[in-house]
C-alpha atoms as a PDB file:
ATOM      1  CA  UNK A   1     101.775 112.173 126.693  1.00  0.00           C
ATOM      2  CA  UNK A   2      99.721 109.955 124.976  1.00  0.00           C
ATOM      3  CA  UNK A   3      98.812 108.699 121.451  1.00  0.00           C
ATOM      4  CA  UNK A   4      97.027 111.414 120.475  1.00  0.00           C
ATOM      5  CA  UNK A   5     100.468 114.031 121.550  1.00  0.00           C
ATOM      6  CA  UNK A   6     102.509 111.550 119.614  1.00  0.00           C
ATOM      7  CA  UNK A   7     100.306 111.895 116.514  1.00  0.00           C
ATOM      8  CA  UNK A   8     100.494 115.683 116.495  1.00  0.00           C
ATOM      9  CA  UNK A   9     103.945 115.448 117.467  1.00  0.00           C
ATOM     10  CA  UNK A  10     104.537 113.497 114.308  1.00  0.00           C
ATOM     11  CA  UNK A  11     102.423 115.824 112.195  1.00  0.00           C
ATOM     12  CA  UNK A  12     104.415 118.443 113.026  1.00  0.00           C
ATOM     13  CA  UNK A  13     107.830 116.344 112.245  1.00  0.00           C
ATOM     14  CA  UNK A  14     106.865 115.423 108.648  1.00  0.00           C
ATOM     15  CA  UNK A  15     105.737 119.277 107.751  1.00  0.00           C
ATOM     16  CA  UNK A  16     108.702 120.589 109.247  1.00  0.00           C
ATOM     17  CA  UNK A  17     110.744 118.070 107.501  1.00  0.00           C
ATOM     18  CA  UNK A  18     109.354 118.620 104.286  1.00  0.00           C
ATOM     19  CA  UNK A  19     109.843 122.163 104.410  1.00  0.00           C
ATOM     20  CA  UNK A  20     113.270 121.661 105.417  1.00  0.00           C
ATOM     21  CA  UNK A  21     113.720 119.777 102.273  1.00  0.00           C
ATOM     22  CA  UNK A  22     112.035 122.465 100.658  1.00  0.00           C
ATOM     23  CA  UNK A  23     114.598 125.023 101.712  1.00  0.00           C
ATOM     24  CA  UNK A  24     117.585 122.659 100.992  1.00  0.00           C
ATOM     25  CA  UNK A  25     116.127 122.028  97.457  1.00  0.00           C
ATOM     26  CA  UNK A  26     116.351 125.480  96.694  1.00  0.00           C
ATOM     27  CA  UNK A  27     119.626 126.122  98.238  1.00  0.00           C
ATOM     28  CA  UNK A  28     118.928 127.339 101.853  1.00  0.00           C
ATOM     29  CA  UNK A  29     120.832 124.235 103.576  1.00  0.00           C
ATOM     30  CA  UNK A  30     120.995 127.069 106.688  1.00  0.00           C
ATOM     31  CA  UNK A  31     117.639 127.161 106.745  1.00  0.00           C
ATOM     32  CA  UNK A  32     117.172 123.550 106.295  1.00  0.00           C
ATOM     33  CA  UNK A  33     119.043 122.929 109.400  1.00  0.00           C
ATOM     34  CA  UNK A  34     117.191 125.028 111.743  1.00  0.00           C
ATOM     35  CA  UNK A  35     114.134 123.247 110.723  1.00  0.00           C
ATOM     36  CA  UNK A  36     115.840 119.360 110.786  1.00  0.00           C
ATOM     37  CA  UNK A  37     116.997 120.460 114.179  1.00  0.00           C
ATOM     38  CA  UNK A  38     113.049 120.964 115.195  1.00  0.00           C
ATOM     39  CA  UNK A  39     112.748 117.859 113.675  1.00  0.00           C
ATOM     40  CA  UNK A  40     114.504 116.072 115.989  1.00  0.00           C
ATOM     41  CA  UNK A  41     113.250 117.744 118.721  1.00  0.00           C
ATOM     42  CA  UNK A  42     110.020 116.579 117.726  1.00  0.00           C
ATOM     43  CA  UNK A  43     111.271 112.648 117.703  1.00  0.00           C
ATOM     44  CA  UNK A  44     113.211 113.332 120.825  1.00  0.00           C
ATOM     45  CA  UNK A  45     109.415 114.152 122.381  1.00  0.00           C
ATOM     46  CA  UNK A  46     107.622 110.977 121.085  1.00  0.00           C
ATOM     47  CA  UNK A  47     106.914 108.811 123.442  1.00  0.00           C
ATOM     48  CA  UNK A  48     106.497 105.385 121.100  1.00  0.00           C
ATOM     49  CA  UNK A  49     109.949 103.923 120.911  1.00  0.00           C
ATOM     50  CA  UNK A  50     109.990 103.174 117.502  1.00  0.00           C
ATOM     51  CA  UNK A  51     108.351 106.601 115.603  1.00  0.00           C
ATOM     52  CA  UNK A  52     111.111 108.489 118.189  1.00  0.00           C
ATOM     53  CA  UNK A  53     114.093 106.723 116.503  1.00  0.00           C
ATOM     54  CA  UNK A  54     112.318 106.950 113.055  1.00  0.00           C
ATOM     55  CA  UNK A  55     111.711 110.878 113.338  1.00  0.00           C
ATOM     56  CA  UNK A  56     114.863 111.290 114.794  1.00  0.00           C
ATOM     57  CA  UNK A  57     116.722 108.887 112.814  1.00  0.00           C
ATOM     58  CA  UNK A  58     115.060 110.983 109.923  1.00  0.00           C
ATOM     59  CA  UNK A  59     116.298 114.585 111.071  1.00  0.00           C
ATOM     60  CA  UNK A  60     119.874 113.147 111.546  1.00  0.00           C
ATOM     61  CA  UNK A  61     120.338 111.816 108.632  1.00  0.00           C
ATOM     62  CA  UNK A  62     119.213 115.110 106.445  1.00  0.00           C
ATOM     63  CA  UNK A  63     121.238 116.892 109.043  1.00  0.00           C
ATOM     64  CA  UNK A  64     124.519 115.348 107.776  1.00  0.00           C
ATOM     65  CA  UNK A  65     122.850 116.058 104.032  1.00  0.00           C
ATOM     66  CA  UNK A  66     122.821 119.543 104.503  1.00  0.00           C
ATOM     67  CA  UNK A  67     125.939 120.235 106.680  1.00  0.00           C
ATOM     68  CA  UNK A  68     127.489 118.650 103.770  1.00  0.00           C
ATOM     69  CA  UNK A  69     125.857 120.924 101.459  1.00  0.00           C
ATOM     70  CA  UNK A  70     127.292 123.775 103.942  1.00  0.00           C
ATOM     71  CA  UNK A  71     130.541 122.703 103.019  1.00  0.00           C
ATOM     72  CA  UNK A  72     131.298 121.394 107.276  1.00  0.00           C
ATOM     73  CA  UNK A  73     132.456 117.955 106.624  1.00  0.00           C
ATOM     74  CA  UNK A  74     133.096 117.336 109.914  1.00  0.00           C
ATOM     75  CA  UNK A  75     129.887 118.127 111.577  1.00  0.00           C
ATOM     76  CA  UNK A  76     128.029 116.469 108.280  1.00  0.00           C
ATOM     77  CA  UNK A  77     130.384 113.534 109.307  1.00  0.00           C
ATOM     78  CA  UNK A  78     129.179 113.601 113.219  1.00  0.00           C
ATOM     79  CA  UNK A  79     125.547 113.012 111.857  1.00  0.00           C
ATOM     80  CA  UNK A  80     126.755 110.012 109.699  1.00  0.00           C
ATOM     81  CA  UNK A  81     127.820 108.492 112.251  1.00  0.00           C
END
């Protein structure tokens, strides 16, 4: 991979992000999770050290968010920490 793949790659994290936040704004925190899980797949594919973590770090984080909203403390918990 080079720049170039890691540009796309991060593209395609911030629309899929945003439309996870999307779906967890109007109440879908399922849906929401499917799409902060391609998320992280997407930072987990970067090459560049520091967008991985950020991307990543990103999808984790909103993760927790909507497991929470999901009522699953304990796996919203697991992406806390």
């Amino acid at each position: 991979m080079n720049e170039e793949d890691d540009a796309a790659l991060v593209q395609q994290a911030k629309q899929l992000l945003s439309a996870g936040n999307a779906k967890e704004a109007r109440g879908d925190a399922t849906g929401a999770v499917q799409l902060y899980e391609q998320v992280r797949a997407c930072g987990r594919r970067i090459k560049d050290v520091k967008q991985a973590k950020l991307w990543e770090g990103r999808a984790v984080g909103n993760l927790g968010t909507a497991y929470n909203s999901l009522g699953q403390i304990e796996r919203a918990i697991e992406h806390y920490t």
